[in-house]
PDB file of N, CA and C in Angstrom:
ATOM      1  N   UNK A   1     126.196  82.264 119.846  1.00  0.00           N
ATOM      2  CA  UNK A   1     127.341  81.814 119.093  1.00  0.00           C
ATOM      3  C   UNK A   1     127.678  82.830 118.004  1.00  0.00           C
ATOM      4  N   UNK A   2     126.941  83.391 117.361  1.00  0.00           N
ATOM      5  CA  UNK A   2     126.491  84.021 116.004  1.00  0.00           C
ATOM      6  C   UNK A   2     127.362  86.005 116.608  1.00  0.00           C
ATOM      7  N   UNK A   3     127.008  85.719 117.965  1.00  0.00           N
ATOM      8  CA  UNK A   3     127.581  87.242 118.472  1.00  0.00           C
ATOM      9  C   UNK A   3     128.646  87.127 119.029  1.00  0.00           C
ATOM     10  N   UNK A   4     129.257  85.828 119.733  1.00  0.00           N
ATOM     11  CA  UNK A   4     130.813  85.434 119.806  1.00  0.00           C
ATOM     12  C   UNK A   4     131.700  85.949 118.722  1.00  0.00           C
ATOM     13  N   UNK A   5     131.163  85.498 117.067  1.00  0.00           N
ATOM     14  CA  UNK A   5     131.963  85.254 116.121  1.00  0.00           C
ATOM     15  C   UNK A   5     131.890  87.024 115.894  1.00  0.00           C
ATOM     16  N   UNK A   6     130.917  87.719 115.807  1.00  0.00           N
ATOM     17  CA  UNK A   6     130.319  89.212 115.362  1.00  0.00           C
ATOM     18  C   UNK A   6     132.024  89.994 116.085  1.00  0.00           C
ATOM     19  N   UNK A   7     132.089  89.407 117.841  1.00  0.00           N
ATOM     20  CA  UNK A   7     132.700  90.401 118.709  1.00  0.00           C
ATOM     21  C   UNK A   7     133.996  89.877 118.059  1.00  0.00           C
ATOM     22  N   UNK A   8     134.316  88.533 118.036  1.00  0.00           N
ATOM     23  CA  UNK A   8     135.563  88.532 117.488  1.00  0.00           C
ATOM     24  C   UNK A   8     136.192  88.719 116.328  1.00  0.00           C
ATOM     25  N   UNK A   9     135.595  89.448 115.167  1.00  0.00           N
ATOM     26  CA  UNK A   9     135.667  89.499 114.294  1.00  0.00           C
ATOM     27  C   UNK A   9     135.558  91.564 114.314  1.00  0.00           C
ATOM     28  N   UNK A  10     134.786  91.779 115.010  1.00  0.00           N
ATOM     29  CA  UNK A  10     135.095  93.329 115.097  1.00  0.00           C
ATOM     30  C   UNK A  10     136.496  93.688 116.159  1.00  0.00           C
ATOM     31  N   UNK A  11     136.951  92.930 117.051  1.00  0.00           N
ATOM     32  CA  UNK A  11     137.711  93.262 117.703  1.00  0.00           C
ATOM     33  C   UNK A  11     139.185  92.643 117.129  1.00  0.00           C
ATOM     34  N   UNK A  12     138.902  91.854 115.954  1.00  0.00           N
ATOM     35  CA  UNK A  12     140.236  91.971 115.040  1.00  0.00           C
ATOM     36  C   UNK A  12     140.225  93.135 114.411  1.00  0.00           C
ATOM     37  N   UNK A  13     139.690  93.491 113.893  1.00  0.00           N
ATOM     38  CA  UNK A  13     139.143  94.748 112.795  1.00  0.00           C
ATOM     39  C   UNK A  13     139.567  95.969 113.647  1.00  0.00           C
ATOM     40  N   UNK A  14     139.465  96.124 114.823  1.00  0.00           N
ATOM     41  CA  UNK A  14     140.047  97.533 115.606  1.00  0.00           C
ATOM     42  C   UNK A  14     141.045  97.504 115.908  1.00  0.00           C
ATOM     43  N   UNK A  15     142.102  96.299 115.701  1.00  0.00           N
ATOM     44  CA  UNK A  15     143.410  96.330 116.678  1.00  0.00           C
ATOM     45  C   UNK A  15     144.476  96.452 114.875  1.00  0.00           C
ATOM     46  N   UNK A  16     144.847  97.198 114.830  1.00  0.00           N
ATOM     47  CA  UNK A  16     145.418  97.415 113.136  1.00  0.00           C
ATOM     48  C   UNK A  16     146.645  96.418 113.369  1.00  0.00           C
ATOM     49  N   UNK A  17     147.298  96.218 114.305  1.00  0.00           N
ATOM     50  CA  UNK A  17     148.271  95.279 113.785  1.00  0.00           C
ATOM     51  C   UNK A  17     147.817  93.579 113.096  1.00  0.00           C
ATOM     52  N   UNK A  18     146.550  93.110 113.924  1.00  0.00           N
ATOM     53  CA  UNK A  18     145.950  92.249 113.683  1.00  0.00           C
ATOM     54  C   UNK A  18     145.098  92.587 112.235  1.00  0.00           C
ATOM     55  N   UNK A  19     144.183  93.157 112.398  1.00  0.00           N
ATOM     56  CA  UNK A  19     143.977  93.788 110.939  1.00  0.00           C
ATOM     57  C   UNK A  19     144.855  93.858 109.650  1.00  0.00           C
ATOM     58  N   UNK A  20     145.857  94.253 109.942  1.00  0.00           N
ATOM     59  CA  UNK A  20     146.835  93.844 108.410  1.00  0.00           C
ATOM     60  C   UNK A  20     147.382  92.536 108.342  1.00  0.00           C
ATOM     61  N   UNK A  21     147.122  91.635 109.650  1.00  0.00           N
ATOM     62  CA  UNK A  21     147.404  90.516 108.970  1.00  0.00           C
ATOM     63  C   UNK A  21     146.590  89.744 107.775  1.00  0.00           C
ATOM     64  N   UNK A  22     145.350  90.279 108.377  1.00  0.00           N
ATOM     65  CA  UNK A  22     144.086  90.030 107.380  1.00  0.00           C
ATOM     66  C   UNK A  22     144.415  90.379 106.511  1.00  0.00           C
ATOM     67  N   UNK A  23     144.589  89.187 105.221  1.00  0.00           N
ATOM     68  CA  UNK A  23     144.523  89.965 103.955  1.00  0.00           C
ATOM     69  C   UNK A  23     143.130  89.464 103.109  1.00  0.00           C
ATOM     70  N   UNK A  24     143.183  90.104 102.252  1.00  0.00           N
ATOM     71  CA  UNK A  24     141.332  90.454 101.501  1.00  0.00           C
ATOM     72  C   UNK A  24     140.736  89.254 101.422  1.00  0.00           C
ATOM     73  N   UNK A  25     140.937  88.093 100.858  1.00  0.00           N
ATOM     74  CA  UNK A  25     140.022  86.850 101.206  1.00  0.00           C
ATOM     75  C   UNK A  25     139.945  86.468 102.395  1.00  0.00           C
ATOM     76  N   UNK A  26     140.365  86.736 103.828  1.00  0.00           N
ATOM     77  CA  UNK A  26     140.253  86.220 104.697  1.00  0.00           C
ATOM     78  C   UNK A  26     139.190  87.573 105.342  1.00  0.00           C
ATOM     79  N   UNK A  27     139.484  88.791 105.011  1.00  0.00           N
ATOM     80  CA  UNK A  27     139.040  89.654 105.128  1.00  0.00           C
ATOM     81  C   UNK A  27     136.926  89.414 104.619  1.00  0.00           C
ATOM     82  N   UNK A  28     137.296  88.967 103.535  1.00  0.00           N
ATOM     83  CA  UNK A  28     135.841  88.456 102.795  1.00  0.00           C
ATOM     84  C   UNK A  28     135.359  87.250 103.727  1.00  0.00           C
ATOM     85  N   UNK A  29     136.299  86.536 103.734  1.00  0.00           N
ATOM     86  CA  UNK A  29     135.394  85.094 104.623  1.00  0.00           C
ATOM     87  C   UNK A  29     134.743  85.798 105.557  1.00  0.00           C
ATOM     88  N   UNK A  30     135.295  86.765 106.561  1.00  0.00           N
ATOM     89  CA  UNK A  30     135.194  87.232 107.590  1.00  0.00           C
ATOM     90  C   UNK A  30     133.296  88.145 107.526  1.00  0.00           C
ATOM     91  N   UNK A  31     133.613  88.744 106.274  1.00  0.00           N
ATOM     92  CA  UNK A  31     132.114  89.961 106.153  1.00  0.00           C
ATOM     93  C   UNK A  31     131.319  88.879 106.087  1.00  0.00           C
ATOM     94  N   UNK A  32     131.347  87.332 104.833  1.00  0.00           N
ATOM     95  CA  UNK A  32     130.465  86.762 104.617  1.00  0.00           C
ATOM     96  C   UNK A  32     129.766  86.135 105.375  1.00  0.00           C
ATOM     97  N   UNK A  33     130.426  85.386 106.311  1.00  0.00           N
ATOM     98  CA  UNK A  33     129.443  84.917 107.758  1.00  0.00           C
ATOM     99  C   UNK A  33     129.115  85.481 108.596  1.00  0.00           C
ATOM    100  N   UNK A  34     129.596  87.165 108.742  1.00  0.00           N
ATOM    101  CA  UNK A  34     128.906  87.560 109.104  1.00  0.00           C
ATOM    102  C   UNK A  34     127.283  88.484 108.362  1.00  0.00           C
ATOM    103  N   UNK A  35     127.314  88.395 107.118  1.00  0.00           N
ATOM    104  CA  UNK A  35     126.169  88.548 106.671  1.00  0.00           C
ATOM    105  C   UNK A  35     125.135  87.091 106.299  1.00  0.00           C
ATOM    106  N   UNK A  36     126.007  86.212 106.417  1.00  0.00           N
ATOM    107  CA  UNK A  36     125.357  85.098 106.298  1.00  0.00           C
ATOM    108  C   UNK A  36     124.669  85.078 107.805  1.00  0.00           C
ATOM    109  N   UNK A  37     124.913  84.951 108.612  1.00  0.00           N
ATOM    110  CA  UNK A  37     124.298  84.834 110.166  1.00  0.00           C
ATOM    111  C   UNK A  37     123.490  86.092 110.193  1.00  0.00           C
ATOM    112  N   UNK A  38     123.708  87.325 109.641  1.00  0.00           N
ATOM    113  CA  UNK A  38     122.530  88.278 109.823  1.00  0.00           C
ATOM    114  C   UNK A  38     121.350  88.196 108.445  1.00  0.00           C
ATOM    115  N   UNK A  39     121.213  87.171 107.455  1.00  0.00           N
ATOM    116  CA  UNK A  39     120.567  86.523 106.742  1.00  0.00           C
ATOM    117  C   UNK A  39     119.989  85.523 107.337  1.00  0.00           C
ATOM    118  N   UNK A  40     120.229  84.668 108.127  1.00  0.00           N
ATOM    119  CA  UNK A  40     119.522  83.024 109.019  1.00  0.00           C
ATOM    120  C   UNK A  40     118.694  84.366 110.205  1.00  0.00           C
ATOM    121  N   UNK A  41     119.278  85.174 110.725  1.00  0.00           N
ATOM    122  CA  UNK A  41     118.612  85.865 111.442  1.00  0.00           C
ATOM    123  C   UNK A  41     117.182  86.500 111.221  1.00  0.00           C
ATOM    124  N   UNK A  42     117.621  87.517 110.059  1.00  0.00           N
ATOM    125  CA  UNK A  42     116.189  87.888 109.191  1.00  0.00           C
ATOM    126  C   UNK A  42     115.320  86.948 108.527  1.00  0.00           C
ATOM    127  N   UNK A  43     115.965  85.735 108.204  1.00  0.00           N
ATOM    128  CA  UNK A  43     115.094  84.459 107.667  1.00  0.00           C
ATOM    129  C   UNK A  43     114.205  84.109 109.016  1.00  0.00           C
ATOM    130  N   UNK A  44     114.512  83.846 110.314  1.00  0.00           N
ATOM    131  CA  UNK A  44     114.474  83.459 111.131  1.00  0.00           C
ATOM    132  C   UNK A  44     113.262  84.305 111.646  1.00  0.00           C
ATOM    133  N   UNK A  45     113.136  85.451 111.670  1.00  0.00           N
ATOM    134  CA  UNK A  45     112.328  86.419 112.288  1.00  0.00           C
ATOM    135  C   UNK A  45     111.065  86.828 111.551  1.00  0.00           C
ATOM    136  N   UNK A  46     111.077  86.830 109.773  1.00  0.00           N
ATOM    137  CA  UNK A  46     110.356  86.723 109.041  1.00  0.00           C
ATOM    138  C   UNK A  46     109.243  85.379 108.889  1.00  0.00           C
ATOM    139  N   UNK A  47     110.168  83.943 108.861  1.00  0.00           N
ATOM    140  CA  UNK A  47     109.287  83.282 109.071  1.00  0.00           C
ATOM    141  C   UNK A  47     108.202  82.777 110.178  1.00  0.00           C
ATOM    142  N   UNK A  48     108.727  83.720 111.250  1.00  0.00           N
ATOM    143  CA  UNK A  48     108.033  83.619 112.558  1.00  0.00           C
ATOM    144  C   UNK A  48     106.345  84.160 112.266  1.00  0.00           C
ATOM    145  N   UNK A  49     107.092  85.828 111.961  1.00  0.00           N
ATOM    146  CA  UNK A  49     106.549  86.881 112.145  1.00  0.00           C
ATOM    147  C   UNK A  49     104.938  85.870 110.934  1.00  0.00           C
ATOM    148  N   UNK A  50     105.366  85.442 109.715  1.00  0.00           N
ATOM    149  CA  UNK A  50     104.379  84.512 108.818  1.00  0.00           C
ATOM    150  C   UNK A  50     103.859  83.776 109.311  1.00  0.00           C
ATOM    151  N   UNK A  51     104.324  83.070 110.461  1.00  0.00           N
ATOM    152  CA  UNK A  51     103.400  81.815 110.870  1.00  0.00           C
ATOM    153  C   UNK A  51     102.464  82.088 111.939  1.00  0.00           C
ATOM    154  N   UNK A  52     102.774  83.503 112.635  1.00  0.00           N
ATOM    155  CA  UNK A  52     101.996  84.208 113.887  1.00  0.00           C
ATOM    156  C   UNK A  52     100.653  84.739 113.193  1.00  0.00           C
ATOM    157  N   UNK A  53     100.759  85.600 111.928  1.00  0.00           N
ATOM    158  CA  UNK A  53      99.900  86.505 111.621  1.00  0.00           C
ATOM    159  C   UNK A  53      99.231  85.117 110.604  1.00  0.00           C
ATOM    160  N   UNK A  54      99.479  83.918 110.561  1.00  0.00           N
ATOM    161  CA  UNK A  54      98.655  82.839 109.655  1.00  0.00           C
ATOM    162  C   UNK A  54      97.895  82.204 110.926  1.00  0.00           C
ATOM    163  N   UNK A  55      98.269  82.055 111.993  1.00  0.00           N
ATOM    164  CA  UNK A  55      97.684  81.551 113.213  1.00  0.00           C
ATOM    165  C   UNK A  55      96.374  82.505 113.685  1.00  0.00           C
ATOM    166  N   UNK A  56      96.935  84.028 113.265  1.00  0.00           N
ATOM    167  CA  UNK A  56      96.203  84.662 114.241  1.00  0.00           C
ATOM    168  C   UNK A  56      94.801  84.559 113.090  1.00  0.00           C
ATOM    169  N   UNK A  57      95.240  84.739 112.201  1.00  0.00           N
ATOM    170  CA  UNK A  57      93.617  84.602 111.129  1.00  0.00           C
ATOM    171  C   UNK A  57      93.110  83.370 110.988  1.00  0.00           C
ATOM    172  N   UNK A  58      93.799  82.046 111.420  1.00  0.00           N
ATOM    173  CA  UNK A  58      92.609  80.986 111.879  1.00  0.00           C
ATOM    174  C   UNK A  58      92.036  81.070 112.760  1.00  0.00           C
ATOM    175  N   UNK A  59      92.808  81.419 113.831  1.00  0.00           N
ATOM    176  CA  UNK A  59      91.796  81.790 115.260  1.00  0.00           C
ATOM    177  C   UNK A  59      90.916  82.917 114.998  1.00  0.00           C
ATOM    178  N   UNK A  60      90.907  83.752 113.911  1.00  0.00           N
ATOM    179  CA  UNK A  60      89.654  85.049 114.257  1.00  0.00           C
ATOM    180  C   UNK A  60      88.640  84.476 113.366  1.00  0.00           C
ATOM    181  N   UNK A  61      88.807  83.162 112.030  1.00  0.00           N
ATOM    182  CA  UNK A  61      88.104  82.660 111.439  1.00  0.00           C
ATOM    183  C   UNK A  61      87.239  81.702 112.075  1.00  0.00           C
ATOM    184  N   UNK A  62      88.022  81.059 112.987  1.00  0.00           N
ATOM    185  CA  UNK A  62      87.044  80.322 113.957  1.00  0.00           C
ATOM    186  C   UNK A  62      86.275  80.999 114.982  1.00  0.00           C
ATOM    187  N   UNK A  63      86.792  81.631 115.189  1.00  0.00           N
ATOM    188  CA  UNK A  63      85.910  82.986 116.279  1.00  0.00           C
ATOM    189  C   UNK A  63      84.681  83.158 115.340  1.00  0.00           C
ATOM    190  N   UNK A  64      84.621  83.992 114.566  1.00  0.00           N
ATOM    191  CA  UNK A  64      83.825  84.161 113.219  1.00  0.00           C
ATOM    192  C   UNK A  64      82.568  83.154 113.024  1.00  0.00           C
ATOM    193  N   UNK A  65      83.294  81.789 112.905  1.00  0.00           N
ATOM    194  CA  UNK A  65      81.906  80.472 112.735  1.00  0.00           C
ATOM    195  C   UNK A  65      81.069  80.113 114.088  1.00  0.00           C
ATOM    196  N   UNK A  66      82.273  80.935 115.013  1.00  0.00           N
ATOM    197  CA  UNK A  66      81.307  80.553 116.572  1.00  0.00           C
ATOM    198  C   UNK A  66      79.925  81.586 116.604  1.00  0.00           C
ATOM    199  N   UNK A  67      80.588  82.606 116.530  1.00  0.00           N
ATOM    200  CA  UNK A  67      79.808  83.539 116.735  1.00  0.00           C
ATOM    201  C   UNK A  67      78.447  83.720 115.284  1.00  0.00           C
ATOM    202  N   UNK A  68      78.772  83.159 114.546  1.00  0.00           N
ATOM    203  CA  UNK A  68      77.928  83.164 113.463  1.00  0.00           C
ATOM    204  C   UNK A  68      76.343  82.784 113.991  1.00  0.00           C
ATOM    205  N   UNK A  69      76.729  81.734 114.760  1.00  0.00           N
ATOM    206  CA  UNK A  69      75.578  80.708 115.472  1.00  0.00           C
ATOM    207  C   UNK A  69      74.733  81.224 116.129  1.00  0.00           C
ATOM    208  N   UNK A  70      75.342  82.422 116.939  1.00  0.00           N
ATOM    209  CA  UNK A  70      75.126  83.266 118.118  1.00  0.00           C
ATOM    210  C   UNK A  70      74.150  84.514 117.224  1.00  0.00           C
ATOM    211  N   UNK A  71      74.469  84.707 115.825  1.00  0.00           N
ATOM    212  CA  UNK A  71      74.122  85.892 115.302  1.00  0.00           C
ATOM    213  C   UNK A  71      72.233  86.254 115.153  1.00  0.00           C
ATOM    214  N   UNK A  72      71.723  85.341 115.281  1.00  0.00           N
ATOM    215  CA  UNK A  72      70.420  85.511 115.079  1.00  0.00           C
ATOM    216  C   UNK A  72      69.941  86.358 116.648  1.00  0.00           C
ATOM    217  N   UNK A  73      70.361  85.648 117.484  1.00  0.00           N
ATOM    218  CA  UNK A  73      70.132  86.050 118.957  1.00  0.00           C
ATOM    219  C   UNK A  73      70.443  87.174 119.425  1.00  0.00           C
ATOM    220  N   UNK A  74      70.821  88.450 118.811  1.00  0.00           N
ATOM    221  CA  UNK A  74      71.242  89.016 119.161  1.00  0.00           C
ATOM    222  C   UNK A  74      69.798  90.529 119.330  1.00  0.00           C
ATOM    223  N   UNK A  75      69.773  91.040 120.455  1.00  0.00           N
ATOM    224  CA  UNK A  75      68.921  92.221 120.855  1.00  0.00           C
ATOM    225  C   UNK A  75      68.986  93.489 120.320  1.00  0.00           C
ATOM    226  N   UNK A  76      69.999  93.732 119.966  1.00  0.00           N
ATOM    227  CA  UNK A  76      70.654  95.189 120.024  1.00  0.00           C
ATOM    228  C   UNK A  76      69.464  96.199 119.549  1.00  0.00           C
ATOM    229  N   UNK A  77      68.644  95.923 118.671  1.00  0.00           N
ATOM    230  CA  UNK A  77      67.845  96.621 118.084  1.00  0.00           C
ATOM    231  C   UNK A  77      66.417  96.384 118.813  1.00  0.00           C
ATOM    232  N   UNK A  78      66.484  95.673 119.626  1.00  0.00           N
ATOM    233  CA  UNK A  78      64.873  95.568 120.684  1.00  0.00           C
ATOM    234  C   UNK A  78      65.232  95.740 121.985  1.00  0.00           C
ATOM    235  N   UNK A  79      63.988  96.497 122.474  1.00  0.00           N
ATOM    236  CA  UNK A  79      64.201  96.412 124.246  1.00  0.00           C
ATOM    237  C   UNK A  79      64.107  95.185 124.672  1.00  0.00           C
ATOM    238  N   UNK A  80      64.808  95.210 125.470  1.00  0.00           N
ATOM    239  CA  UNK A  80      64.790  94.107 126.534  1.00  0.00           C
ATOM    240  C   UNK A  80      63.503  93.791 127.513  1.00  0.00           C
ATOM    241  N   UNK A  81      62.862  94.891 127.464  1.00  0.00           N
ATOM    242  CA  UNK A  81      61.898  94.678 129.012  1.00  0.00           C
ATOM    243  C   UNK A  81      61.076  96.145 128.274  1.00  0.00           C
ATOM    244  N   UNK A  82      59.736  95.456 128.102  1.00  0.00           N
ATOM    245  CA  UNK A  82      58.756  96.736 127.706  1.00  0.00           C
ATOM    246  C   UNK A  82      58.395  97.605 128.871  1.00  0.00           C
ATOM    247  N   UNK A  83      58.019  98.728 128.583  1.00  0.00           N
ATOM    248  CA  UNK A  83      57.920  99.405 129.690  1.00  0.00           C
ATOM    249  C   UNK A  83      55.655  99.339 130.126  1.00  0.00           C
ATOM    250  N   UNK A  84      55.984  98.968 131.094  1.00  0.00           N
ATOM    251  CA  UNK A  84      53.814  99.006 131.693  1.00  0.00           C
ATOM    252  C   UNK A  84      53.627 100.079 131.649  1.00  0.00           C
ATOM    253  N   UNK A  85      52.750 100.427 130.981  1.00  0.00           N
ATOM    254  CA  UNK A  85      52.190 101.322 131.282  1.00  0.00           C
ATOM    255  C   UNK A  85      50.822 101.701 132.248  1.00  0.00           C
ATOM    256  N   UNK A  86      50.687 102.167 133.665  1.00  0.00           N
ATOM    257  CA  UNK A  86      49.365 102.331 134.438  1.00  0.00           C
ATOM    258  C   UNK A  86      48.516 103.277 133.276  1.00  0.00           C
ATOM    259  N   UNK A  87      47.391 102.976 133.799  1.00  0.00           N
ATOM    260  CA  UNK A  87      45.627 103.274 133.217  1.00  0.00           C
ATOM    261  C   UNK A  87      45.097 103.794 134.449  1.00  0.00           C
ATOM    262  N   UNK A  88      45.279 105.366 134.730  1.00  0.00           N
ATOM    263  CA  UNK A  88      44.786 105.663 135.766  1.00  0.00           C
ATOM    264  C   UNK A  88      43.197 105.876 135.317  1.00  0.00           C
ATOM    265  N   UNK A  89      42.512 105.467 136.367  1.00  0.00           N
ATOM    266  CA  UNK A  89      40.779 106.093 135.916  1.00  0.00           C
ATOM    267  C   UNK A  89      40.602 107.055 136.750  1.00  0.00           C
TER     268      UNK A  89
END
């Protein structure tokens, strides 16, 4: 809807006979909704972009308490499997 109003509002703006009918307050109504609709837009994309990167740090916080549990168990610093050693006589 928001790019209906954008095209029809630039394609008054290129045709100059239509254009001078526009005079300056109608001219203004015209910029303001369209910066008003590219304002709901950037509102729109910002508050997304906030609620994704607030989601994504509960999920790595809960990741975090899972794995906490897991943390004692962990090998990295011991072999797994000693090695025998033969005792030849």
């Amino acid at each position: 809807m928001g790019a209906h109003l954008l095209l029809t509002a630039t394609l008054l703006l290129l045709r100059p006979s239509e254009a001078a009918a526009l005079m300056e307050p109608e001219l203004c109504y015209v910029l303001d909704a369209i910066l008003f609709l590219y304002g709901l837009v950037l509102t729109g994309l910002y508050c997304r972009l906030r609620f994704l990167v607030h989601r994504r740090s509960q999920q790595r916080a809960g990741k975090e308490t899972e794995e906490a549990v897991y943390a004692g168990l962990s090998g990295e610093s011991q072999e797994m499997y000693e090695t025998l050693q033969y005792q030849r006589s």
